[in-house]
Protein backbone atom coordinates (compact mmCIF):
# COMPACT_ATOMS: atom_id res chain seq x y z
CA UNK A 1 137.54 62.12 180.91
CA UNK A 2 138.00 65.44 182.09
CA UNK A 3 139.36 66.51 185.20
CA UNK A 4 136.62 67.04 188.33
CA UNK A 5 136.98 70.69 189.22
CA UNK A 6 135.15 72.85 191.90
CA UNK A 7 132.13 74.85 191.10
CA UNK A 8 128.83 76.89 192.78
CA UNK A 9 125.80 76.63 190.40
CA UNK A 10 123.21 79.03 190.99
CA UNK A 11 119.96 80.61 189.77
CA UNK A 12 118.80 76.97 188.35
CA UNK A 13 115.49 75.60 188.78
CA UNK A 14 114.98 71.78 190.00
CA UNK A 15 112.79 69.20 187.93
CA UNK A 16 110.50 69.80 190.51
CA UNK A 17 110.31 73.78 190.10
CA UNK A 18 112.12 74.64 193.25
CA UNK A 19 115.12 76.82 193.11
CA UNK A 20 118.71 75.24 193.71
CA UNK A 21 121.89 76.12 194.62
CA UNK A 22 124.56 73.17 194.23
CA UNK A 23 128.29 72.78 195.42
CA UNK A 24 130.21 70.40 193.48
CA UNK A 25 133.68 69.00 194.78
CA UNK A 26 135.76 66.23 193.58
CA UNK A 27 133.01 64.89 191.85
CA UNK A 28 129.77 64.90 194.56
CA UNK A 29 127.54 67.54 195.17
CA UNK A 30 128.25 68.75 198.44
CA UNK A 31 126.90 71.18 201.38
CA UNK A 32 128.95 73.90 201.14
CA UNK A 33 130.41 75.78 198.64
CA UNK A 34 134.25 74.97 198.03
CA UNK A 35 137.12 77.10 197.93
CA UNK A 36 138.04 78.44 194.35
CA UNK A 37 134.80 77.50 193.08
CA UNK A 38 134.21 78.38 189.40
CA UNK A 39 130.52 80.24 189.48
CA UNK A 40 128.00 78.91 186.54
CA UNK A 41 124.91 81.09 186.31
CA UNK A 42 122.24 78.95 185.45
CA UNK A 43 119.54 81.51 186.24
CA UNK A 44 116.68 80.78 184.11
CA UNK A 45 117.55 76.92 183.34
CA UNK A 46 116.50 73.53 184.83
CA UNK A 47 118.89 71.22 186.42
CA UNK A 48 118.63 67.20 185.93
CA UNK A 49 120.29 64.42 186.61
CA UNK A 50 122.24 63.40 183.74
CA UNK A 51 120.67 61.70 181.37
CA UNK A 52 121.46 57.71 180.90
CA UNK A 53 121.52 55.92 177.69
CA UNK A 54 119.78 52.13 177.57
CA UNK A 55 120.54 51.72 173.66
CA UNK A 56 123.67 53.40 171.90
CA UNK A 57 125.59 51.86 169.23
CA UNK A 58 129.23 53.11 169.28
CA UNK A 59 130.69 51.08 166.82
CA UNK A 60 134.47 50.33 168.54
CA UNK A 61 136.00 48.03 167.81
CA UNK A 62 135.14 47.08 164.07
CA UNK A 63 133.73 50.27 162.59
CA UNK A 64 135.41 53.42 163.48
CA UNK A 65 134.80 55.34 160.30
CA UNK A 66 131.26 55.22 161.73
CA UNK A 67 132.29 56.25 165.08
CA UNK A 68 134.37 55.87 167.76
CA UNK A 69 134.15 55.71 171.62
CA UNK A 70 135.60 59.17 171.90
CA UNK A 71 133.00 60.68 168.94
CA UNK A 72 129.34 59.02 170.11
CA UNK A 73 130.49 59.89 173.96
CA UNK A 74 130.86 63.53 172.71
CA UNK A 75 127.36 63.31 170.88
CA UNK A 76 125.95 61.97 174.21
CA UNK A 77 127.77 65.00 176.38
CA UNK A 78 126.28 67.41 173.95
CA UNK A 79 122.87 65.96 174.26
CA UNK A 80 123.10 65.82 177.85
CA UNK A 81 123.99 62.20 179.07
CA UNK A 82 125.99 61.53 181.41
CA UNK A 83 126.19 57.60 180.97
CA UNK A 84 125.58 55.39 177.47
CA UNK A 85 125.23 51.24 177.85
CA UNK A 86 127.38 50.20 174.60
CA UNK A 87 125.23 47.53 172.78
CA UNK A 88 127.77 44.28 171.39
CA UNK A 89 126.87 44.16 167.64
CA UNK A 90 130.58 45.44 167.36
CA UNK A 91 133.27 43.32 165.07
CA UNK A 92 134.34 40.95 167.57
CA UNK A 93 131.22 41.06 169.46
CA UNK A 94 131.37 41.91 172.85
CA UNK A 95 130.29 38.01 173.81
CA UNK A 96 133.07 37.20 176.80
CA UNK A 97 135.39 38.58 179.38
CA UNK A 98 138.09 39.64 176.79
CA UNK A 99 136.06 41.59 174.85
CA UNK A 100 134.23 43.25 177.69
CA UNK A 101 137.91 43.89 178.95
CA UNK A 102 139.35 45.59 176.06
CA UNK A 103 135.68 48.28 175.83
CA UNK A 104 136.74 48.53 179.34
CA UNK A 105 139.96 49.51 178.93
CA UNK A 106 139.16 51.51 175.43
CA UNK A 107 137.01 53.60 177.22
CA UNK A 108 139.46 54.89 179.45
CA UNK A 109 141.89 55.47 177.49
CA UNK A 110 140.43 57.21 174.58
CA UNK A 111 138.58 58.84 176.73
CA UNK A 112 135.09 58.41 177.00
CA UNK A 113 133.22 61.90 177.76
CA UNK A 114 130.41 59.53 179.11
CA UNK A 115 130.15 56.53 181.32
CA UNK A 116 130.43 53.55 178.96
CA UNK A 117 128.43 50.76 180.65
CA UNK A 118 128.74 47.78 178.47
CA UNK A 119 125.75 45.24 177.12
CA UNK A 120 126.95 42.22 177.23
CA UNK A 121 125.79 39.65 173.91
CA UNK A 122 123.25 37.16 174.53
CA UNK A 123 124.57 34.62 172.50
CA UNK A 124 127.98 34.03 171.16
CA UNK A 125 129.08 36.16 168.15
CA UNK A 126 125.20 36.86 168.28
CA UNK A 127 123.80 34.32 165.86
CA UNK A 128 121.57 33.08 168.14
CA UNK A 129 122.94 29.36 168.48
CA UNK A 130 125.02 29.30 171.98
CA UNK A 131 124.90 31.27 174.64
CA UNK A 132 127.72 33.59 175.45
CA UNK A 133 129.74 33.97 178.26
CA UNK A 134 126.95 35.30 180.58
CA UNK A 135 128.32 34.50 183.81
CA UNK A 136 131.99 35.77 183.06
CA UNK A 137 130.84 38.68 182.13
CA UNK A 138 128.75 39.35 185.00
CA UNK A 139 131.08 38.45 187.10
CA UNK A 140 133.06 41.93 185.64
CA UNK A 141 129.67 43.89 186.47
CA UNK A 142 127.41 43.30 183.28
CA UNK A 143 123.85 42.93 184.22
CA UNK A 144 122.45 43.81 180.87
CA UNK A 145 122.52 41.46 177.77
CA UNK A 146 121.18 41.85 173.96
CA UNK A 147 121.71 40.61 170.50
CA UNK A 148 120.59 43.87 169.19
CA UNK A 149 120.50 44.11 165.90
CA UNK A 150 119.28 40.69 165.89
CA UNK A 151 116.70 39.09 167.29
CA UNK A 152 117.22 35.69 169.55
CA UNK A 153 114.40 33.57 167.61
CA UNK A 154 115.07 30.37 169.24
CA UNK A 155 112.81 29.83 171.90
CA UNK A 156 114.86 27.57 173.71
CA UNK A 157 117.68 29.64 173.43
CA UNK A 158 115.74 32.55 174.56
CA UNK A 159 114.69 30.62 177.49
CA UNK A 160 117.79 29.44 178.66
CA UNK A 161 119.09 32.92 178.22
CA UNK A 162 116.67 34.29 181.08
CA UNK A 163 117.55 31.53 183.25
CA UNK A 164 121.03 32.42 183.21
CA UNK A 165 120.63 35.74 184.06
CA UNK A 166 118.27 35.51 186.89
CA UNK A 167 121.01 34.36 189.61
CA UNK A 168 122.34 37.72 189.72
CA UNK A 169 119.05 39.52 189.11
CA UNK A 170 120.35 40.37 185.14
CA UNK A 171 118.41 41.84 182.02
CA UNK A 172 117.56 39.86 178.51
CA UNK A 173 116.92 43.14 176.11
CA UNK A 174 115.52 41.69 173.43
CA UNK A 175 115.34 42.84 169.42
CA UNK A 176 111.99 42.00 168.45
CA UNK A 177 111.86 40.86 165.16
CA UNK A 178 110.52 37.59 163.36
CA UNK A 179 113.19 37.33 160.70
CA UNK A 180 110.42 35.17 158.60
CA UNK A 181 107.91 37.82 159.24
CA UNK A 182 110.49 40.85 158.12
CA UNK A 183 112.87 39.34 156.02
CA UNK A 184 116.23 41.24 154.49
CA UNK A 185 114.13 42.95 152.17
CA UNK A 186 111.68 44.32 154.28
CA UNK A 187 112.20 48.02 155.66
CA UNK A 188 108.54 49.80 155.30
CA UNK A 189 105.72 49.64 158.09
CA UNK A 190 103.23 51.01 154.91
CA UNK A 191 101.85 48.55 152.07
CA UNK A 192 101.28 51.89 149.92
CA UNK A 193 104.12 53.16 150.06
CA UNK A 194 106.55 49.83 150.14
CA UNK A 195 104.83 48.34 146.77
CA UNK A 196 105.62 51.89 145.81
CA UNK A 197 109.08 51.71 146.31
CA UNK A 198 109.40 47.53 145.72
CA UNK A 199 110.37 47.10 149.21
CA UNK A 200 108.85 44.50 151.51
CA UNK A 201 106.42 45.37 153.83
CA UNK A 202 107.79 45.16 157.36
CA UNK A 203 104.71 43.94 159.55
CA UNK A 204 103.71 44.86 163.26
CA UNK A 205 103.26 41.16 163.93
CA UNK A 206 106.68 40.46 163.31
CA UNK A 207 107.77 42.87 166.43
CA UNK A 208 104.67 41.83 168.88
CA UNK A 209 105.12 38.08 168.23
CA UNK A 210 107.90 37.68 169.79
CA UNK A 211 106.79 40.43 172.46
CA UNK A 212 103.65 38.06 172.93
CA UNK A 213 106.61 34.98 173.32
CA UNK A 214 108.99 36.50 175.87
CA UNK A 215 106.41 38.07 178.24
CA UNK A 216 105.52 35.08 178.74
CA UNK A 217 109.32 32.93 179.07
CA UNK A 218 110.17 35.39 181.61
CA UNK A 219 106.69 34.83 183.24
CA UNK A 220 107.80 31.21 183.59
CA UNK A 221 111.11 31.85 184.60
CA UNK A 222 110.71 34.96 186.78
CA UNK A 223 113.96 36.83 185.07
CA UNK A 224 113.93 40.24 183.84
CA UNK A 225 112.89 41.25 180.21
CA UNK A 226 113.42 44.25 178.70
CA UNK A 227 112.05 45.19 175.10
CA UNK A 228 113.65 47.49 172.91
CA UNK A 229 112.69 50.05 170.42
CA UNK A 230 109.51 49.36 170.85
CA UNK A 231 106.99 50.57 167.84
CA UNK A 232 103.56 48.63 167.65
CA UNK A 233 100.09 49.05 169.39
CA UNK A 234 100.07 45.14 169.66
CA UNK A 235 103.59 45.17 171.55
CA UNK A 236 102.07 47.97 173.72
CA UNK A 237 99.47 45.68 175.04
CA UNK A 238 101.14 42.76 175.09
CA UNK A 239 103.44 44.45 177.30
CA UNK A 240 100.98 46.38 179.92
CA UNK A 241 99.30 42.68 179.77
CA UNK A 242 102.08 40.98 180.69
CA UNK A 243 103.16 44.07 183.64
CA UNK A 244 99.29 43.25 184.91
CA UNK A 245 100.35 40.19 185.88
CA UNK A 246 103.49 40.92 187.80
CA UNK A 247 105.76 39.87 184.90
CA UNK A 248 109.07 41.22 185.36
CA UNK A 249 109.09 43.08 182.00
CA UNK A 250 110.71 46.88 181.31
CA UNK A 251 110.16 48.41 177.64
CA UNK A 252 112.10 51.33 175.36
CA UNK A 253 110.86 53.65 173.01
CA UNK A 254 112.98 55.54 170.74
CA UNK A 255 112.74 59.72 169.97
CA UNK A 256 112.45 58.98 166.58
CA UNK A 257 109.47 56.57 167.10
CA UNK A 258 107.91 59.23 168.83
CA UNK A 259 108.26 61.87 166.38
CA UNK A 260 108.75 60.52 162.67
CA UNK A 261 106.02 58.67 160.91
CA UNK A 262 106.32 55.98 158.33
CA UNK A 263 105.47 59.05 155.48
CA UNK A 264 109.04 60.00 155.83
CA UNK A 265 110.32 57.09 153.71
CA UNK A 266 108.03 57.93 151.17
CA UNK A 267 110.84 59.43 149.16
CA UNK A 268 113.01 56.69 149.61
CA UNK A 269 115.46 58.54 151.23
CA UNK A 270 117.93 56.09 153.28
CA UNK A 271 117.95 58.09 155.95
CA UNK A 272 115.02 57.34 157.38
CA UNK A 273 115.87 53.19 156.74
CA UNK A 274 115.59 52.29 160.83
CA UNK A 275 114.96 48.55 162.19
CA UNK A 276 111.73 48.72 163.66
CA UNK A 277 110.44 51.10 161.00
CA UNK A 278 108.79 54.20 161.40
CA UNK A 279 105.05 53.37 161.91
CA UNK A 280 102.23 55.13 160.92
CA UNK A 281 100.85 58.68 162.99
CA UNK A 282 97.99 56.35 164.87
CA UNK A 283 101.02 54.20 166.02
CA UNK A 284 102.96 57.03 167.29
CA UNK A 285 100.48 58.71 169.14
CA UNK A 286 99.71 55.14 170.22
CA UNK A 287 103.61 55.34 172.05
CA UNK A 288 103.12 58.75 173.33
CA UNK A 289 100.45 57.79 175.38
CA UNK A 290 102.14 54.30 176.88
CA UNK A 291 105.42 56.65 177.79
CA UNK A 292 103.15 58.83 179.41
CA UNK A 293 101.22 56.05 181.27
CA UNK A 294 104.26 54.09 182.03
CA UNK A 295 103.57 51.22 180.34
CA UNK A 296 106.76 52.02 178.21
CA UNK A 297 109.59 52.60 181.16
CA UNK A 298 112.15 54.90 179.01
CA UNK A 299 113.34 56.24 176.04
CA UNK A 300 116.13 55.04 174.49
CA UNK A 301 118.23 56.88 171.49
CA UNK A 302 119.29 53.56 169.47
CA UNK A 303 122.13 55.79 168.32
CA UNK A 304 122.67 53.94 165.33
CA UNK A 305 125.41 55.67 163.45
CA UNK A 306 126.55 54.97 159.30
CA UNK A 307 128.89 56.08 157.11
CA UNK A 308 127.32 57.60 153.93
CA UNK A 309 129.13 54.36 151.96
CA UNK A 310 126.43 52.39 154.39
CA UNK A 311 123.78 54.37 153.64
CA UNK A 312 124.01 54.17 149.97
CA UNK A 313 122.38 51.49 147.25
CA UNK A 314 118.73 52.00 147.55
CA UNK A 315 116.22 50.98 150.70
CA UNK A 316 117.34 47.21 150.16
CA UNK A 317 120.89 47.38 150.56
CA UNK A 318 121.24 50.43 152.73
CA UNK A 319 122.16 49.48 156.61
CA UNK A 320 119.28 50.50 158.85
CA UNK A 321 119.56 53.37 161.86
CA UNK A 322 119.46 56.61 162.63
CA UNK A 323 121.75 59.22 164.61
CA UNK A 324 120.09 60.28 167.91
CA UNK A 325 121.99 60.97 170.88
CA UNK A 326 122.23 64.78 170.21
CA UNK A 327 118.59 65.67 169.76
CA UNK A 328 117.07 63.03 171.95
CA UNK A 329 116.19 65.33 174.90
CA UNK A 330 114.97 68.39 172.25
CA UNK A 331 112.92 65.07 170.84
CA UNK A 332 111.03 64.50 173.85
CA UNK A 333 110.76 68.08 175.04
CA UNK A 334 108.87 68.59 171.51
CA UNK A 335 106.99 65.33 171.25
CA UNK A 336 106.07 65.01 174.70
CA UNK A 337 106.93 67.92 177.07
CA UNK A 338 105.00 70.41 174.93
CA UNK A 339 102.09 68.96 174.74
CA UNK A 340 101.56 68.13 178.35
CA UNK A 341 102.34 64.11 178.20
CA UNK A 342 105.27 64.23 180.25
CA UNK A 343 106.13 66.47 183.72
CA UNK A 344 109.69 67.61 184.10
CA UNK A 345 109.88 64.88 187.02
CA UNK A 346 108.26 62.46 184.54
CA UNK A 347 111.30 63.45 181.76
CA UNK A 348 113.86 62.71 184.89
CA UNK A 349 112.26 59.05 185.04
CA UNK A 350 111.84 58.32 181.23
CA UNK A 351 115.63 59.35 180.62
CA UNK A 352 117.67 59.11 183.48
CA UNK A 353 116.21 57.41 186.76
CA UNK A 354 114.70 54.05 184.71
CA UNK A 355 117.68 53.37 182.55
CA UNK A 356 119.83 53.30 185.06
CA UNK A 357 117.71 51.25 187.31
CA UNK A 358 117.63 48.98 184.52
CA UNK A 359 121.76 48.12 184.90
CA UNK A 360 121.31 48.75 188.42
CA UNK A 361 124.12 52.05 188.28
CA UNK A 362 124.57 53.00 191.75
CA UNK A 363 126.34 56.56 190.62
CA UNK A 364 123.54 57.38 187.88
CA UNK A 365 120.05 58.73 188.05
CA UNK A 366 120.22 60.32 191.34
CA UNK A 367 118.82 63.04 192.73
CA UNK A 368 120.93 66.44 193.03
CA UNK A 369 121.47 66.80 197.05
CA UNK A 370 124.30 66.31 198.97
CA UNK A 371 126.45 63.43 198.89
CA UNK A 372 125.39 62.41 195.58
CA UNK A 373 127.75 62.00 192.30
CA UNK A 374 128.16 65.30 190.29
CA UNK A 375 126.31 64.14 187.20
CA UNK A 376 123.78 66.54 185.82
CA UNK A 377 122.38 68.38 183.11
CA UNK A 378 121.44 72.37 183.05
CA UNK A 379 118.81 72.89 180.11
CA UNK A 380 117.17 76.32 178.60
CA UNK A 381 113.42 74.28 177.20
CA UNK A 382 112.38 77.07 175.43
CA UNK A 383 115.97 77.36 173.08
CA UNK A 384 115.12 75.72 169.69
CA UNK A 385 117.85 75.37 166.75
CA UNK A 386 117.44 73.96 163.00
CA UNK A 387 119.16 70.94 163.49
CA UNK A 388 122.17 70.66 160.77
CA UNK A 389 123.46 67.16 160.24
CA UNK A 390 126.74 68.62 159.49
CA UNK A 391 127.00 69.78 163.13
CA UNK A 392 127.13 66.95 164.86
CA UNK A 393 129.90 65.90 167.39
CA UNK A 394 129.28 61.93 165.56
CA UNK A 395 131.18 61.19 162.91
CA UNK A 396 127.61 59.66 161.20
CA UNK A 397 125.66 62.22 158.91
CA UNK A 398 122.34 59.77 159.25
CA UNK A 399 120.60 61.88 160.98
CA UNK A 400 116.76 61.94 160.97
CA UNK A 401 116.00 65.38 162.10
CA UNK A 402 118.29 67.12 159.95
CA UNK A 403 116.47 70.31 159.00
CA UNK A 404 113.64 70.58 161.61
CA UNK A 405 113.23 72.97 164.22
CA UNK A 406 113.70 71.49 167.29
CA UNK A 407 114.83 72.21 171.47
CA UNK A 408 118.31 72.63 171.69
CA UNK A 409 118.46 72.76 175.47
CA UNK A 410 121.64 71.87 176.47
CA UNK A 411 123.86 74.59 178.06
CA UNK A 412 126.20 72.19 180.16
CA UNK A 413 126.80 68.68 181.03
CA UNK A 414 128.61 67.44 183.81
CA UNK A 415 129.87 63.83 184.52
CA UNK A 416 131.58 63.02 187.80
CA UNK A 417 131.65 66.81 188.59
CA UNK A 418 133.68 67.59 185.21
CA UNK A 419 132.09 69.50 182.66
CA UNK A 420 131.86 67.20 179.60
CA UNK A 421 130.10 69.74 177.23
CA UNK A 422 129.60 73.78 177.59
CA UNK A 423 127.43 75.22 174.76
CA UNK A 424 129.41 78.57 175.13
CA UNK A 425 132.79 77.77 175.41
CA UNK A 426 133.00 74.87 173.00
CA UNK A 427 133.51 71.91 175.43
CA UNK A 428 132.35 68.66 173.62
CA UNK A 429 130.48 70.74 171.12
CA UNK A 430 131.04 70.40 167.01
CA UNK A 431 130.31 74.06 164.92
CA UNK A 432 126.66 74.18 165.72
CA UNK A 433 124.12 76.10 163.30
CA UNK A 434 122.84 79.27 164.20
CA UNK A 435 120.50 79.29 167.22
CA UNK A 436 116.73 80.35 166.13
CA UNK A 437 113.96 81.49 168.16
């Protein structure tokens, strides 16, 4: 973490279109401006609170060649986030208090240039039999828990899950995916283009039926339910069903969900290999619309970085997921900003004020006045860049975007009043490509 350091911002432009003028000192956002303040110029950009995270995959321990704390926290400084939650499908899982302890403890001493707020697993070693260590780990501050990566299928498991977590008002995020609906082989939302390639088709209903199942366990438990990566017009409904009725139930969308279509693995290229799969251009526009109405709460990146060894061996045998973390804002600036589905206040709920609701973070999502925590984000909208896969602060090269034209807002990020990542002067930032406009 870098050191907290005195500064006067001015010329920026709130979410809301006002202008602003904020102090930072020893890490809040103050009245007046401190002594030996470092000036930023920000005239022309917009200031947000720092964006937050629900879904990133950093891989320590157990797969560092993939990434590391220090290398996704970068990727999330450089694409303006201020906090990640660190989902357990590491090698050991992150299932009980020792685990949680030693991410703890990893995090600070790498360091992280984000706020690593860890997911605890549902279940222990995440095979869905027994539950983990819930309590234990909530007793160290956990309030969000997932087997991501794979889904909990047993009902009753699933059930007693939610009642464990509802004492100390905790979160079941849920992978949605009927293993005997979308087996191993199974990696294509298309029919075409999976007989195509001799892949199995990987079917909607396999993601909504156990949408359709959970609504309705936390509906008879009262907990809280949160669906990730979701990608299917039946999950959609399900979902502003089940919200209808009062159910306590928060969903994710990814940027890639809302920008890629199911065409792009017509090729077969791995890349684009990503548990739910890409769906078809009705689908997407179908997710658009339930960000923009709220029935889908937030996005979330599901960094999912791979070594190229990972990525190799055909659609079968390739590990699925995608990079995200550095073009997730220029994602939903294009996808959703541009065309006029989301208001600059509505982007400050999507990626920063819901996901941090969701882990109840006391120091994230908050607005930029006085007496509130230094984290923020200054962005220039209208700055687009090719994006390069071989300039990215992760050590992963899966990277879904690699060779569109997308935003590249980010100017600086600032965590705790540091600065975590400054697009001029190199802080947090990899080679990047040339900037196009």
């Amino acid at each position: 973490m870098d050191t907290p350091g005195a500064y006067s911002i001015t010329g920026a432009r709130s979410a809301q279109g006002r202008r602003l003028t904020l102090y930072v000192r020893d890490g809040v956002i103050v009245d007046e401006p401190p002594l030996g303040a470092r000036h930023l110029d920000a005239d022309g950009l917009i200031a947000l609170p720092g964006l937050v995270d629900p879904h990133t995959h950093l891989r320590e321990p157990g797969n560092t060649v993939a990434e590391t704390i220090t290398s996704g926290t970068t990727a999330a400084a450089r694409g303006g986030y201020t906090a990640v939650f660190a989902m357990p499908n590491t090698a050991p899982a992150t299932h009980g208090v020792p685990q949680l302890d030693w991410l703890m403890r990893r995090a600070v001493w790498t360091p992280a240039r984000a706020q690593v707020v860890p997911v605890g697993a549902i279940t222990r070693d995440r095979a869905g039999l027994a539950l983990a260590d819930i309590a234990g780990m909530a007793r160290r501050g956990v309030r969000v828990f997932s087997d991501d990566g794979a889904c909990v299928a047993s009902t009753a498991v699933m059930r007693d899950a939610l009642v464990a977590v509802r004492p100390f008002d905790g979160v079941i995020a849920q992978h949605a995916q009927d293993a005997m609906l979308a087996g191993h082989r199974a990696c294509c939302a298309d029919p075409a283009i999976a007989a195509r390639l001799g892949v199995e088709v990987w079917p909607g209903a396999a993601e909504s039926v156990i949408v359709a199942r959970d609504v309705q366990l936390a509906a008879d438990t009262g907990a809280r339910l949160h669906i990730c990566h979701v990608s299917t017009p039946a999950s959609v409904d399900i979902i502003r069903w089940a919200k209808s009725r009062g159910v306590k139930v928060t969903a994710e969308v990814t940027p890639h969900h809302l920008l890629l279509s199911t065409d792009r693995l017509a090729t077969g290229d791995t890349t684009f290999k990503v548990n739910p799969p890409l769906r078809p251009a009705v689908d997407v526009a179908v997710l658009r619309a339930a960000l923009a109405d709220g029935t889908i709460d937030m996005v979330a990146t599901d960094h999912a970085p791979h070594s190229a060894a990972d990525k190799r061996g055909g659609l079968v045998s390739a590990l699925p997921g995608m990079t995200g973390l550095e073009q997730a804002l220029g994602v939903v600036i294009e996808a959703m900003v541009a065309p006029g589905l989301l208001t600059w206040p509505q982007v400050v709920r999507v990626m920063s004020t819901a996901p941090a609701a969701l882990a109840r973070l006391t120091t994230q999502g908050r607005s930029l006045t006085p007496g509130h925590p230094a984290n923020l984000v200054l962005i220039d909208p209208s700055r687009r860049t090719r994006v390069d896969r071989e300039n990215s602060a992760s050590r992963s090269r899966n990277n879904p975007y690699h060779g569109l034209l997308l935003p590249d807002p980010v100017q600086w990020t600032m965590r705790a009043g540091a600065i975590t990542y400054d697009r001029d002067a190199g802080i947090g930032a990899s080679q990047g490509s040339a900037t196009e406009t």
